[in-house]
N, C-alpha and C. Protein backbone atom coordinates (compact mmCIF):
# COMPACT_ATOMS: atom_id res chain seq x y z
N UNK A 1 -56.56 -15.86 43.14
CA UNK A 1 -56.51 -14.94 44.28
C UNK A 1 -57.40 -13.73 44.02
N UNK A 2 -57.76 -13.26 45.08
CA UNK A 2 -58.78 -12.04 45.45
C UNK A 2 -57.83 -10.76 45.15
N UNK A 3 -57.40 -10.01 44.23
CA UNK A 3 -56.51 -9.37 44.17
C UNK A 3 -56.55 -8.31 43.47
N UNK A 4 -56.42 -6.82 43.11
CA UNK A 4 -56.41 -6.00 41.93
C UNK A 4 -55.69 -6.59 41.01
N UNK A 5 -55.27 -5.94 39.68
CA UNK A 5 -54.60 -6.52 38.72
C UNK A 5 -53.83 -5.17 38.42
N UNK A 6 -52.42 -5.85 37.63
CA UNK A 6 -51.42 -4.38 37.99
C UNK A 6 -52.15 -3.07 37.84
N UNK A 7 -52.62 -2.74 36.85
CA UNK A 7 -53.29 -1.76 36.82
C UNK A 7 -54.13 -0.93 37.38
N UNK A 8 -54.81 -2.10 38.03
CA UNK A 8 -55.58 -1.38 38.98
C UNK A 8 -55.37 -1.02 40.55
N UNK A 9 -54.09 -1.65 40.89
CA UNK A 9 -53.75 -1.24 41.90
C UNK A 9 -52.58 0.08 41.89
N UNK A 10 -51.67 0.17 40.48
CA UNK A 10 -51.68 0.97 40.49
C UNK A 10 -52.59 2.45 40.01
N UNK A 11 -53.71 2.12 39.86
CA UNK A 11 -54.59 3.37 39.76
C UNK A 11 -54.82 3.94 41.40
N UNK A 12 -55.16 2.70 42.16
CA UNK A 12 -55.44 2.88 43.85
C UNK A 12 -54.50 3.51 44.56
N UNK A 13 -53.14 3.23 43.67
CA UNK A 13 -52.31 3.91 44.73
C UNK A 13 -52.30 5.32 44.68
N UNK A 14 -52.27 5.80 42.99
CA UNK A 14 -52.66 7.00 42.57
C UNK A 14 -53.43 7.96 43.06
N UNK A 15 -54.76 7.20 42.52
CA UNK A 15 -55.61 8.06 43.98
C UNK A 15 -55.35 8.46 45.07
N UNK A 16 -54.90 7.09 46.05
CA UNK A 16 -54.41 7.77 47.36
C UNK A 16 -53.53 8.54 47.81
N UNK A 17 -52.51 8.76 46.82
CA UNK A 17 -51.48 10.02 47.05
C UNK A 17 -52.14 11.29 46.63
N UNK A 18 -53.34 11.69 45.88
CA UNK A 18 -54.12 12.22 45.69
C UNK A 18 -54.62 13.01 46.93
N UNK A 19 -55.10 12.21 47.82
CA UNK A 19 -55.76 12.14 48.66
C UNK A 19 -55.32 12.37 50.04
N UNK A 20 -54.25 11.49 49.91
CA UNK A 20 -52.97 11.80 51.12
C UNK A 20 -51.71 11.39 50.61
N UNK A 21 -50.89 12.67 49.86
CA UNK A 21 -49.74 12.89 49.74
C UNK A 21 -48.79 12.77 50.62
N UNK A 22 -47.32 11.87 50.20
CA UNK A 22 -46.66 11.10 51.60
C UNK A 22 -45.81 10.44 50.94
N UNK A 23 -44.27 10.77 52.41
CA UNK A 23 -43.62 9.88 51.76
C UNK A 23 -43.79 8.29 51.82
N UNK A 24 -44.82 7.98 51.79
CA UNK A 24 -45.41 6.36 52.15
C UNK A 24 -45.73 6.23 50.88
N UNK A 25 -45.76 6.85 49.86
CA UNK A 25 -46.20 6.13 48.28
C UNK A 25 -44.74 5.74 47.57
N UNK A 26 -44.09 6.53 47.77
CA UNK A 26 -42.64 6.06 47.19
C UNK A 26 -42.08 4.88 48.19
N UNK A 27 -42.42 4.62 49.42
CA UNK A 27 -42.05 3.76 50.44
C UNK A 27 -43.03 1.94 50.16
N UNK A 28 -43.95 2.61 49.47
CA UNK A 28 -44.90 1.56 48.80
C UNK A 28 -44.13 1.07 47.99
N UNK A 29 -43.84 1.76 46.87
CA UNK A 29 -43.70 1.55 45.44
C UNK A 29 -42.14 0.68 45.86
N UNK A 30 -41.21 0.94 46.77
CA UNK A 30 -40.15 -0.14 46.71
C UNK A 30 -40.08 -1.47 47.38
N UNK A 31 -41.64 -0.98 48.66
CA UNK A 31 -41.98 -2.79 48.84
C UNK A 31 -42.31 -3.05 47.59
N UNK A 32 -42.87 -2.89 46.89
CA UNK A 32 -43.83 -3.65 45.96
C UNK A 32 -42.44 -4.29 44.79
N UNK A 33 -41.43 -3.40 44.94
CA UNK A 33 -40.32 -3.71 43.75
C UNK A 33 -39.27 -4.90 44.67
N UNK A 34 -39.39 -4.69 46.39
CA UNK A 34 -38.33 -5.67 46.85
C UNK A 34 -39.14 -7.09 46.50
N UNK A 35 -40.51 -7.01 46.80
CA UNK A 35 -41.35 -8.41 46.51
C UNK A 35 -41.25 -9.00 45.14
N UNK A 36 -41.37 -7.88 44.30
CA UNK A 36 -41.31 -8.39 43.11
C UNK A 36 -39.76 -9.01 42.61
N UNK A 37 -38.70 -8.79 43.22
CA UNK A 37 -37.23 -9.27 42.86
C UNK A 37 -37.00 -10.41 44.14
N UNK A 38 -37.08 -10.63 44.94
CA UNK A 38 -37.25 -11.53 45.39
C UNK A 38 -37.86 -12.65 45.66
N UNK A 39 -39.52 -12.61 45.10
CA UNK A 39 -40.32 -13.54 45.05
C UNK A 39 -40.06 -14.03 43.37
N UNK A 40 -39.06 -13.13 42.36
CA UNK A 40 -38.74 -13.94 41.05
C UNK A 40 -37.52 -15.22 41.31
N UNK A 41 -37.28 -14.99 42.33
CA UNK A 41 -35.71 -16.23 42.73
C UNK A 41 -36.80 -17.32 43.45
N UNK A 42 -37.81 -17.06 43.69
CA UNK A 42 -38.70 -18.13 45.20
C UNK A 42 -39.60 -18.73 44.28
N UNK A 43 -39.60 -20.65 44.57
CA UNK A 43 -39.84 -21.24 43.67
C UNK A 43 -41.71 -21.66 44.18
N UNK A 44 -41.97 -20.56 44.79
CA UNK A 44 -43.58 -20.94 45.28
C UNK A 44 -44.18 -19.62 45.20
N UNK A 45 -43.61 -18.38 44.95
CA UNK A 45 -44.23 -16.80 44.50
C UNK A 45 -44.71 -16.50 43.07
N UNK A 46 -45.62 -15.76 43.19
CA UNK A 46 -45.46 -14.95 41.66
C UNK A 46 -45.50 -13.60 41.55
N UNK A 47 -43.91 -13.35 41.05
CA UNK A 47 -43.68 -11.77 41.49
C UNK A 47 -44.50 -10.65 41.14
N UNK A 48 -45.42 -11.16 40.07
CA UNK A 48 -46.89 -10.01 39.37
C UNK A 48 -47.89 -10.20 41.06
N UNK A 49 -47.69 -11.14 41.59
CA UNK A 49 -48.92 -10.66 42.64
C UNK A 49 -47.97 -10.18 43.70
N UNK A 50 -47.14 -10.69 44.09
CA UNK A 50 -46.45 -10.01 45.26
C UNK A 50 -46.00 -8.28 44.83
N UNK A 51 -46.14 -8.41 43.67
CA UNK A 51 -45.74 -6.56 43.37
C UNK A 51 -46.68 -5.79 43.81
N UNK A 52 -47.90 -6.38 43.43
CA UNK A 52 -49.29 -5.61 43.69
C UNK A 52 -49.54 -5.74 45.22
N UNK A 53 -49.53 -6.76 45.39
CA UNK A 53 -49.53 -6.93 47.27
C UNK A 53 -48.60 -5.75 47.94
N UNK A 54 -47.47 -5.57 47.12
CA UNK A 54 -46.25 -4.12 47.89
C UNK A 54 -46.68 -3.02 47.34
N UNK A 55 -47.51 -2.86 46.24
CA UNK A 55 -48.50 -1.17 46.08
C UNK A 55 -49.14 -1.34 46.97
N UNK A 56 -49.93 -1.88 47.67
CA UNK A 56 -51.60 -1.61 48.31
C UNK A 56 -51.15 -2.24 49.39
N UNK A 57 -50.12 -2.37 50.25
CA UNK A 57 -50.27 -2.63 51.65
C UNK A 57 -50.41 -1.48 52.70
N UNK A 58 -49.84 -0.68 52.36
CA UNK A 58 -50.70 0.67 52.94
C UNK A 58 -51.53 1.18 52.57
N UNK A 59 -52.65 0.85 51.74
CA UNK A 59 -53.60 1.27 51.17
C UNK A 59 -54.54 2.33 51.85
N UNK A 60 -54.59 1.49 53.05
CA UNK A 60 -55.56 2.54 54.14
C UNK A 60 -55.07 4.11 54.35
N UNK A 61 -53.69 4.04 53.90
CA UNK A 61 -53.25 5.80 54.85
C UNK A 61 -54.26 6.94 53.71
N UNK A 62 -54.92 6.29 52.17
CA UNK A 62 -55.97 7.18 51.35
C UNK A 62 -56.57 7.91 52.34
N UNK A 63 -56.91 7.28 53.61
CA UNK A 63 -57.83 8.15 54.65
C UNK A 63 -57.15 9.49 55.24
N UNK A 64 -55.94 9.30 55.51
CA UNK A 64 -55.04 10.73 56.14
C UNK A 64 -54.37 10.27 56.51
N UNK A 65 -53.57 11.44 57.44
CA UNK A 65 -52.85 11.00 58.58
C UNK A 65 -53.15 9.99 59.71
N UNK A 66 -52.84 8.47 59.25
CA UNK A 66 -53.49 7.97 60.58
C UNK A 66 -52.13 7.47 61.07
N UNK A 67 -52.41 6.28 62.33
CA UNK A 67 -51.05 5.69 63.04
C UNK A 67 -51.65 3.97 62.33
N UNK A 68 -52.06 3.46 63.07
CA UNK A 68 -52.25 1.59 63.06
C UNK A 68 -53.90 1.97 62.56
N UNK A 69 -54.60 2.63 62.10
CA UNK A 69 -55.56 2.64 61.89
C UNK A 69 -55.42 2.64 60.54
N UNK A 70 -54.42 2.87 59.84
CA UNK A 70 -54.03 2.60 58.62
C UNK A 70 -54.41 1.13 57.94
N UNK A 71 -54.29 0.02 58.88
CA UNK A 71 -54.06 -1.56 58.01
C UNK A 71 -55.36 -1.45 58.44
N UNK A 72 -56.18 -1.10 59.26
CA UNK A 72 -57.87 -1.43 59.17
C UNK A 72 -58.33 -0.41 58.11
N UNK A 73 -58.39 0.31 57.89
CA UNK A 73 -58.94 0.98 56.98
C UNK A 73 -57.95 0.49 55.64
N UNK A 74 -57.10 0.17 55.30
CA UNK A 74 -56.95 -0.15 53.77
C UNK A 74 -57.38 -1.89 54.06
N UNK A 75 -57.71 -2.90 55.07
CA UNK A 75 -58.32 -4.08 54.99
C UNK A 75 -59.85 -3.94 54.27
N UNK A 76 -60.80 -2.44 55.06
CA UNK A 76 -61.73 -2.48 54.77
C UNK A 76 -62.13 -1.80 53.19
N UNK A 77 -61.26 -0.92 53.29
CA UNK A 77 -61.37 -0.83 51.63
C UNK A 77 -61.44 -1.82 50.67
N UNK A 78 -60.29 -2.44 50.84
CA UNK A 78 -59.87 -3.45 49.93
C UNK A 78 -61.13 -4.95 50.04
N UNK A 79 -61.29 -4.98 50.94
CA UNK A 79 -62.76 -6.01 51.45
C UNK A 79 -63.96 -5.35 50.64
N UNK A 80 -63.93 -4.24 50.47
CA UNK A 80 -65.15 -3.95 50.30
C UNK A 80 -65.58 -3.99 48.38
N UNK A 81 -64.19 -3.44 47.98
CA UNK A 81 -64.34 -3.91 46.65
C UNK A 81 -63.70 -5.33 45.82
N UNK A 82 -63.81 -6.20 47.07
CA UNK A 82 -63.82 -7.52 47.04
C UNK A 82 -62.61 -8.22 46.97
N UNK A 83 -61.67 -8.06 47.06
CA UNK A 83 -60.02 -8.17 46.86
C UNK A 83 -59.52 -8.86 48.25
N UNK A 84 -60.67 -9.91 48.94
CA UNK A 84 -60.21 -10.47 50.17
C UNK A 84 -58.47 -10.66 50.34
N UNK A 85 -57.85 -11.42 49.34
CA UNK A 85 -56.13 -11.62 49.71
C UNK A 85 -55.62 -10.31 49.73
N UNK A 86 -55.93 -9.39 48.62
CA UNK A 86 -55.39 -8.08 49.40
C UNK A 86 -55.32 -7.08 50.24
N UNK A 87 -56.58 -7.47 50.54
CA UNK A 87 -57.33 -6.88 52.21
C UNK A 87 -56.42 -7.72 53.43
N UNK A 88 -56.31 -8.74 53.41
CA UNK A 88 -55.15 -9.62 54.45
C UNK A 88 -54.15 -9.24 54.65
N UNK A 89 -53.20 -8.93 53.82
CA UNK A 89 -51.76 -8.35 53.11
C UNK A 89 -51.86 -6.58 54.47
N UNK A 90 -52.75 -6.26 54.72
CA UNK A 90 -52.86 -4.54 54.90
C UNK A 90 -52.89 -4.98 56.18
N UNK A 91 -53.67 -6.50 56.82
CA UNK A 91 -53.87 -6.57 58.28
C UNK A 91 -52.68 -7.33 58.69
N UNK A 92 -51.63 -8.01 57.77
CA UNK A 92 -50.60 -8.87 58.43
C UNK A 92 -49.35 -8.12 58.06
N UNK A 93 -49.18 -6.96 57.18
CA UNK A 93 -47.29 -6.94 56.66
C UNK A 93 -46.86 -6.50 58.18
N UNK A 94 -47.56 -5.69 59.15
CA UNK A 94 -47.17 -5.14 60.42
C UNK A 94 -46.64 -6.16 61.70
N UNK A 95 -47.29 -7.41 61.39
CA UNK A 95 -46.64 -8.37 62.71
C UNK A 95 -45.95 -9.32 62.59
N UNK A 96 -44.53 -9.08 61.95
CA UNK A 96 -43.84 -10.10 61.80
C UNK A 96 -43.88 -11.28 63.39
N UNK A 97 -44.64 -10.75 64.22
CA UNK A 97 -44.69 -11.30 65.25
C UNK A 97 -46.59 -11.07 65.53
N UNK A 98 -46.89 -12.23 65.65
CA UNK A 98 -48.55 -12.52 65.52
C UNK A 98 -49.06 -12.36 66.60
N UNK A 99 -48.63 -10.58 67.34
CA UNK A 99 -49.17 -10.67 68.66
C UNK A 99 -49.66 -9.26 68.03
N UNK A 100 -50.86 -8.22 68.50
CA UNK A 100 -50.90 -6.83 68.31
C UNK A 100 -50.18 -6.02 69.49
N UNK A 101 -49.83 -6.73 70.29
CA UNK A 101 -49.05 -5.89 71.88
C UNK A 101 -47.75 -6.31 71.28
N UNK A 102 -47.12 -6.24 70.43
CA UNK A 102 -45.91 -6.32 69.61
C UNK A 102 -45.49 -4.91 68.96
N UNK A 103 -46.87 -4.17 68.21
CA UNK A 103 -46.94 -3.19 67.92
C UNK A 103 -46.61 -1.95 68.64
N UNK A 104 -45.05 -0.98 68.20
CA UNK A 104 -45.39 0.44 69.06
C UNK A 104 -45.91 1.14 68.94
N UNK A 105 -46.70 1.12 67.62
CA UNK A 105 -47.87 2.32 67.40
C UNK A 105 -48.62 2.31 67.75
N UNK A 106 -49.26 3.60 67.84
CA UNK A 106 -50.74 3.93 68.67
C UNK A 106 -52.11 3.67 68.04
N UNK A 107 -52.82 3.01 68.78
CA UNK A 107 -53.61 2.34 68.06
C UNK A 107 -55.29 3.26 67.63
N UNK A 108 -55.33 4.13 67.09
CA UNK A 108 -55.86 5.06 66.77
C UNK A 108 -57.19 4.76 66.29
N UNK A 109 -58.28 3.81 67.28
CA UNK A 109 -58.91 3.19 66.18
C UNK A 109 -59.90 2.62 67.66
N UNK A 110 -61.31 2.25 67.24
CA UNK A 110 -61.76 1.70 68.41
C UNK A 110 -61.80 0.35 68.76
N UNK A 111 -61.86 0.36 70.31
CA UNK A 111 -61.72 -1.10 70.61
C UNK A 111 -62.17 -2.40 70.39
N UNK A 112 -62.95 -2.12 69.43
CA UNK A 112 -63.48 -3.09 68.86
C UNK A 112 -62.76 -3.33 67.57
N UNK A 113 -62.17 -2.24 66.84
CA UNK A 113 -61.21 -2.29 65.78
C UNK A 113 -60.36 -3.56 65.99
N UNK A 114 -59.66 -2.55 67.16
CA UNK A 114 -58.59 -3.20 67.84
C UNK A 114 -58.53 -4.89 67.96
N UNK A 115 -59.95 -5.28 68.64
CA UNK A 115 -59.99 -6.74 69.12
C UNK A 115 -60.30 -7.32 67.84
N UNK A 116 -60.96 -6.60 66.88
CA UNK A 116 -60.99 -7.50 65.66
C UNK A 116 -59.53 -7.97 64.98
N UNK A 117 -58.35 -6.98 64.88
CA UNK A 117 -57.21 -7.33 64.52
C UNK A 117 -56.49 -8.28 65.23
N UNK A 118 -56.60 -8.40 66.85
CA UNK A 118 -56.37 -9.37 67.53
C UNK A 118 -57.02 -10.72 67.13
N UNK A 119 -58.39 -10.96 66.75
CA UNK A 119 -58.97 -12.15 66.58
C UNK A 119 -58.46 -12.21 65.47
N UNK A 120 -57.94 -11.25 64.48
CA UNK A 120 -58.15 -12.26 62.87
C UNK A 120 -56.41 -12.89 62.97
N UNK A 121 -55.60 -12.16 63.65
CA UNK A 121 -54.12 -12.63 63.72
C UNK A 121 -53.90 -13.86 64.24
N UNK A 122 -55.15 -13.85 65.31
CA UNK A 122 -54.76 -15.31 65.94
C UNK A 122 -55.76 -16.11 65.62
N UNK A 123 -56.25 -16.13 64.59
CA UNK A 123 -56.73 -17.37 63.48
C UNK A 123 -56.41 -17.46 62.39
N UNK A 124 -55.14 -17.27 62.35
CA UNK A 124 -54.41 -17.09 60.41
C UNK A 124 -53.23 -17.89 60.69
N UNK A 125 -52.80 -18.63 59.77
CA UNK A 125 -51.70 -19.31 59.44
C UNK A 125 -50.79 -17.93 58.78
N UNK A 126 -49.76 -17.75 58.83
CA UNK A 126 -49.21 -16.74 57.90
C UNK A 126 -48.66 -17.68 56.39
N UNK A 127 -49.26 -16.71 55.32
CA UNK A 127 -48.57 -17.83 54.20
C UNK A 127 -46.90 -16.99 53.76
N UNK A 128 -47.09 -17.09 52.86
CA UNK A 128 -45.43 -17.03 51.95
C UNK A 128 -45.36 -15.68 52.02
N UNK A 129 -46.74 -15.08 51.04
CA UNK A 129 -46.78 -13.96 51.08
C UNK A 129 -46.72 -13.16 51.89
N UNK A 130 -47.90 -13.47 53.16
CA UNK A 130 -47.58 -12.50 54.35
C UNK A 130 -46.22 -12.75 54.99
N UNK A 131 -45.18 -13.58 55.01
CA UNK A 131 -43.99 -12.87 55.50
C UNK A 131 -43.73 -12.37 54.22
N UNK A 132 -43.51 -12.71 53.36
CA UNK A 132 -42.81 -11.55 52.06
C UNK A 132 -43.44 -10.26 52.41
N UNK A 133 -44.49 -9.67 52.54
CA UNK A 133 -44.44 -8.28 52.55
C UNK A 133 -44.00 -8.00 54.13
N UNK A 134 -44.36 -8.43 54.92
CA UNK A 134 -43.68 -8.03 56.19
C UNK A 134 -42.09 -8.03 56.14
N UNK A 135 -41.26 -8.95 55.63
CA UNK A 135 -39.85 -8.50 54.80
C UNK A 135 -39.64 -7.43 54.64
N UNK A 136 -40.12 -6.99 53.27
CA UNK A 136 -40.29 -6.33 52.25
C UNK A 136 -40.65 -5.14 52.94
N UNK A 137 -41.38 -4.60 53.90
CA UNK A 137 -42.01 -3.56 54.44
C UNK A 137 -40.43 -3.29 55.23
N UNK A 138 -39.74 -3.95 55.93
CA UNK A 138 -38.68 -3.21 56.79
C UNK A 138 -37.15 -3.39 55.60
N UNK A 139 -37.87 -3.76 54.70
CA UNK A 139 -36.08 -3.36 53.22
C UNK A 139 -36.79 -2.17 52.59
N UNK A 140 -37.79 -1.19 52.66
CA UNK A 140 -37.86 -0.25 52.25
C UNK A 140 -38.16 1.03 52.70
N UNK A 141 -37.27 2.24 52.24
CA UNK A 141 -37.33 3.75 52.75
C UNK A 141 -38.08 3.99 51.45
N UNK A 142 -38.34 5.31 51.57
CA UNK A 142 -38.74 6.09 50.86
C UNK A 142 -37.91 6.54 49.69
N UNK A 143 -36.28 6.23 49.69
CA UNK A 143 -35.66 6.72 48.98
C UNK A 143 -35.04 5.29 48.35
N UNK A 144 -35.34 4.06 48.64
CA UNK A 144 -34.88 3.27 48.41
C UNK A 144 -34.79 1.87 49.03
N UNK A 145 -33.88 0.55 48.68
CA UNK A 145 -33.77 -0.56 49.63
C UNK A 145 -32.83 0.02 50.49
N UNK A 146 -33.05 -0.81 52.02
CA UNK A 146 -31.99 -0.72 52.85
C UNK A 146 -31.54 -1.61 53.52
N UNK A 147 -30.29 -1.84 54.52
CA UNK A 147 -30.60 -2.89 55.08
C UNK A 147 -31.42 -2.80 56.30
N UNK A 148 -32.19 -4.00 57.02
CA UNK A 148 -33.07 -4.30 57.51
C UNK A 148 -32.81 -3.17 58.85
N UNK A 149 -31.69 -3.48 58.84
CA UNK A 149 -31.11 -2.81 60.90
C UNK A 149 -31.53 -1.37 60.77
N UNK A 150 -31.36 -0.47 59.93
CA UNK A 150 -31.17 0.88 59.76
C UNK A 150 -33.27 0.61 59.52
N UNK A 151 -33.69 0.16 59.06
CA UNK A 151 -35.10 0.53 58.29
C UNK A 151 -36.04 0.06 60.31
N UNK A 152 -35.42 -0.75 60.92
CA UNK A 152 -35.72 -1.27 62.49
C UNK A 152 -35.52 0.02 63.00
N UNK A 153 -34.55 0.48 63.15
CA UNK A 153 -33.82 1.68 63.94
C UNK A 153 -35.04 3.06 63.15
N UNK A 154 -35.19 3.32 62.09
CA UNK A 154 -35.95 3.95 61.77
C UNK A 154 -37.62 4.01 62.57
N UNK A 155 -38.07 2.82 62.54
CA UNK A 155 -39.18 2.92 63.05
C UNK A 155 -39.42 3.16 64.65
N UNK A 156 -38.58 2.37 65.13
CA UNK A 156 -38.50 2.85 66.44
C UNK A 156 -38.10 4.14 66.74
N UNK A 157 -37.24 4.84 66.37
CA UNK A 157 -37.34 6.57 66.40
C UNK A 157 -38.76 7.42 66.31
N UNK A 158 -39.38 6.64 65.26
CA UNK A 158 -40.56 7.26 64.88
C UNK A 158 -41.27 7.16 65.89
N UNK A 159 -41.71 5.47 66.58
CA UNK A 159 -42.83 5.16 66.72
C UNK A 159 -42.69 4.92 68.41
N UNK A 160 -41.35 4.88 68.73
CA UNK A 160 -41.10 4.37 69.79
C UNK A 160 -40.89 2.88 69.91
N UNK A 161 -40.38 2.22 71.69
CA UNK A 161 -40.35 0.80 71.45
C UNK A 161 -40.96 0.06 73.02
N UNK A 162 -41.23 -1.02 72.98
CA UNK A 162 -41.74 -1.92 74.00
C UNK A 162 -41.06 -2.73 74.60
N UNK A 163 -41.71 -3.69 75.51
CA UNK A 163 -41.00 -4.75 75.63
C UNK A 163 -40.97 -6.03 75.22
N UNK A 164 -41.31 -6.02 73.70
CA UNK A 164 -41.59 -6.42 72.27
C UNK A 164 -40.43 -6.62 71.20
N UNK A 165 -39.53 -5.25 71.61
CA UNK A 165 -39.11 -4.83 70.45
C UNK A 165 -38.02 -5.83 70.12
N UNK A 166 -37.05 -6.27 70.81
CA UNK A 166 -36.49 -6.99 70.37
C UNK A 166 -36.55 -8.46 70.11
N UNK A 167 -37.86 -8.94 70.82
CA UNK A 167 -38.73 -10.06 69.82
C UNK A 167 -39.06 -9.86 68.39
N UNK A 168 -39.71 -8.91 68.05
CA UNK A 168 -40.32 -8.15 67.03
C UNK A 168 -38.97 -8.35 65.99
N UNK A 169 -37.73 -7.73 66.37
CA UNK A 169 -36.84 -7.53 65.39
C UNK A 169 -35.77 -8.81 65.04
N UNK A 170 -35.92 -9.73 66.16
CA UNK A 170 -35.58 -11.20 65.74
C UNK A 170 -36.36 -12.25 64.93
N UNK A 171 -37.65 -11.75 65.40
CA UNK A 171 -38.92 -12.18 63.70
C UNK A 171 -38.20 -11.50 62.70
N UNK A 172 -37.90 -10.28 62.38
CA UNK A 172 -37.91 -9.63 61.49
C UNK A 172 -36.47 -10.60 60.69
N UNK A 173 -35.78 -10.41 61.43
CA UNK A 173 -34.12 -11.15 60.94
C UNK A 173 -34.46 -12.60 60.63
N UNK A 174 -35.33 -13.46 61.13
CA UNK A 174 -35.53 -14.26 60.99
C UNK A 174 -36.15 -14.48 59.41
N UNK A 175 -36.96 -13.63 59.11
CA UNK A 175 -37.86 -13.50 57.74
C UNK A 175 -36.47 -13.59 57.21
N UNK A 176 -36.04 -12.58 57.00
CA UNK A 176 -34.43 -12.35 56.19
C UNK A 176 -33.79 -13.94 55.74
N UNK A 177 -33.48 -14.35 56.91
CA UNK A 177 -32.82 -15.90 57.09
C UNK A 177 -33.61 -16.94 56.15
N UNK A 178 -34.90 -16.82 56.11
CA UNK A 178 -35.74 -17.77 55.96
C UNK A 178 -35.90 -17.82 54.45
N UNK A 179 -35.82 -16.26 53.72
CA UNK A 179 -36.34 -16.06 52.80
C UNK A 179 -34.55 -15.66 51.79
N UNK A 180 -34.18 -15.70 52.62
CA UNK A 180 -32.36 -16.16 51.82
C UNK A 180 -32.29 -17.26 51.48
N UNK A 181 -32.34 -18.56 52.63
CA UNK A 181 -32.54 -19.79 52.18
C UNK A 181 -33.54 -20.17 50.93
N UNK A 182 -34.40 -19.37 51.35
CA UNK A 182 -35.64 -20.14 49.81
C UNK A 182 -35.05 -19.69 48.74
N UNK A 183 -34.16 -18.33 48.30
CA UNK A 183 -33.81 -18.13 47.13
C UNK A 183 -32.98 -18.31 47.04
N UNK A 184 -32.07 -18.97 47.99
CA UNK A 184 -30.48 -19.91 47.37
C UNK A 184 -29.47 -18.33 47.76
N UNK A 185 -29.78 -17.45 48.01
CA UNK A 185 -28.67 -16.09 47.90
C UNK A 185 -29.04 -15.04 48.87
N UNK A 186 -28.10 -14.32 49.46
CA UNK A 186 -28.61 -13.15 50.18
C UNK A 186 -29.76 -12.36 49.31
N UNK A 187 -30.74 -11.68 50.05
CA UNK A 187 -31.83 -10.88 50.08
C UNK A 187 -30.85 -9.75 49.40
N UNK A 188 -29.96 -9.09 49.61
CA UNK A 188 -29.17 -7.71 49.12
C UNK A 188 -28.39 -7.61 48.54
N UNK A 189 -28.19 -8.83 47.51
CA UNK A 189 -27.64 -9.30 46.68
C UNK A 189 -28.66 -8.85 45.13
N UNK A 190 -29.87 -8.61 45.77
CA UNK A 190 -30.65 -8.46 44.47
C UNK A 190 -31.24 -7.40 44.27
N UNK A 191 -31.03 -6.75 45.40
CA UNK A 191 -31.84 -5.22 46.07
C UNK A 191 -30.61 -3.98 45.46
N UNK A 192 -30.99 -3.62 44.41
CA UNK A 192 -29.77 -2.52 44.05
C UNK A 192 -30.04 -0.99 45.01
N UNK A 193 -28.77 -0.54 45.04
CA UNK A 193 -28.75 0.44 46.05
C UNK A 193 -28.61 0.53 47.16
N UNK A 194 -28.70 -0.61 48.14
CA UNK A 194 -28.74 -0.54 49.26
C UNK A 194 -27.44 -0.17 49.99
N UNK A 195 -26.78 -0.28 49.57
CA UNK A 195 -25.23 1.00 50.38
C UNK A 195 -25.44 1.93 50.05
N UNK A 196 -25.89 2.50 49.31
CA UNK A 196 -26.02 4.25 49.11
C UNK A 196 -27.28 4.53 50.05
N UNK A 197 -28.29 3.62 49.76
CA UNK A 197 -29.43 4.16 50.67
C UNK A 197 -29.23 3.68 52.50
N UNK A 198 -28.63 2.77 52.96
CA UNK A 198 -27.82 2.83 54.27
C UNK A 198 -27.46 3.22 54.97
N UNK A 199 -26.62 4.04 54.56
CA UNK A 199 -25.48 5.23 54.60
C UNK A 199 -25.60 6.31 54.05
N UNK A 200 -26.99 6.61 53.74
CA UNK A 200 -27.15 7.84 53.42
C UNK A 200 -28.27 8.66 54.59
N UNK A 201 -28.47 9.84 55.27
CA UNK A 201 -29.75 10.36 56.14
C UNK A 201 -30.69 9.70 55.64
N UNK A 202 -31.69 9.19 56.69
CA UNK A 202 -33.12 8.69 56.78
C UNK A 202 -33.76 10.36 56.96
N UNK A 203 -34.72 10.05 55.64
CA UNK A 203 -35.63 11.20 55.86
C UNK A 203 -36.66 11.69 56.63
């Protein structure tokens, strides 16, 4: 695979908190830890790449404050210093549903951006990995794992919702379902913390 190696993705992430300080690096760092404990029970993962795939899926926010302009700009980063599978990972953890009019964020980015993310979604098979980090992206806060409903409810506060959303969040439950079955056990069974972080204020 086209990929950094631990090290070097965590140097990337480094930088980019550097660069743009946020609670999205600690929100990184526990996708990258839900992938890595769950893709060790899944008999087709390897939790050293799915860890690195959960550092650098927001890779793009190095640029600033953006909204959805985020997964194009950390695709093109990551493309550019050649890391094609981890450049993919930045354009798919966002659609557990393979539509971009699924998305409530604002698409901050030009229309040609835009239609490129549309064409590459609807010529991709999704593999293992891209639902694992799309998982993995709604079991993590900033302060920790959570369960899925509260980390849904989170984003939609933020971001707002469509008439998407509850397609969007039956993909999402569905990943859950799918990826319980492959490891023989509930998903939050392996995720420590997640009642304290639940039931505790979203920051």
């Amino acid at each position: 695979m086209n990929i950094p190696t631990l090290q070097e993705a965590e140097y990337l992430l480094s930088e980019a908190e550097k660069l743009n300080p946020g609670l999205w690096v600690q929100h990184s760092i526990f996708v990258a830890k839900a992938a890595k404990l769950i893709s060790s029970f899944h008999p087709e993962l390897d939790s050293d790449i799915s860890y690195v795939f959960g550092l650098i899926h927001d890779i793009g926010r190095r640029e600033g404050i953006t909204k959805m302009r985020h997964i194009i700009d950390g695709y093109n980063f990551l493309l550019r210093k050649g890391y094609g599978d981890a450049a993919r990972i930045c354009l798919t953890h966002g659609f557990p549903l393979q539509d971009i009019n699924a998305e409530p964020g604002e698409w901050d980015c030009s229309a040609n951006e835009k239609q490129f993310v549309e064409d590459y979604l609807s010529k991709i098979e999704y593999t293992e990995y891209d639902k694992l980090l799309q998982l993995c992206d709604a079991l993590a806060l900033s302060t920790g794992f959570c369960l899925i409903e509260k980390r849904l409810v989170d984003v939609a506060l933020r971001y707002g919702t469509n008439q998407y959303t509850v397609s969007r969040w039956r993909a999402t439950l569905d990943l859950q379902e799918h990826f319980g079955t492959k490891i023989g056990r509930s998903i939050y069974t392996i995720l420590p913390g997640v009642i304290e972080n639940t039931f505790e204020p979203t920051q």
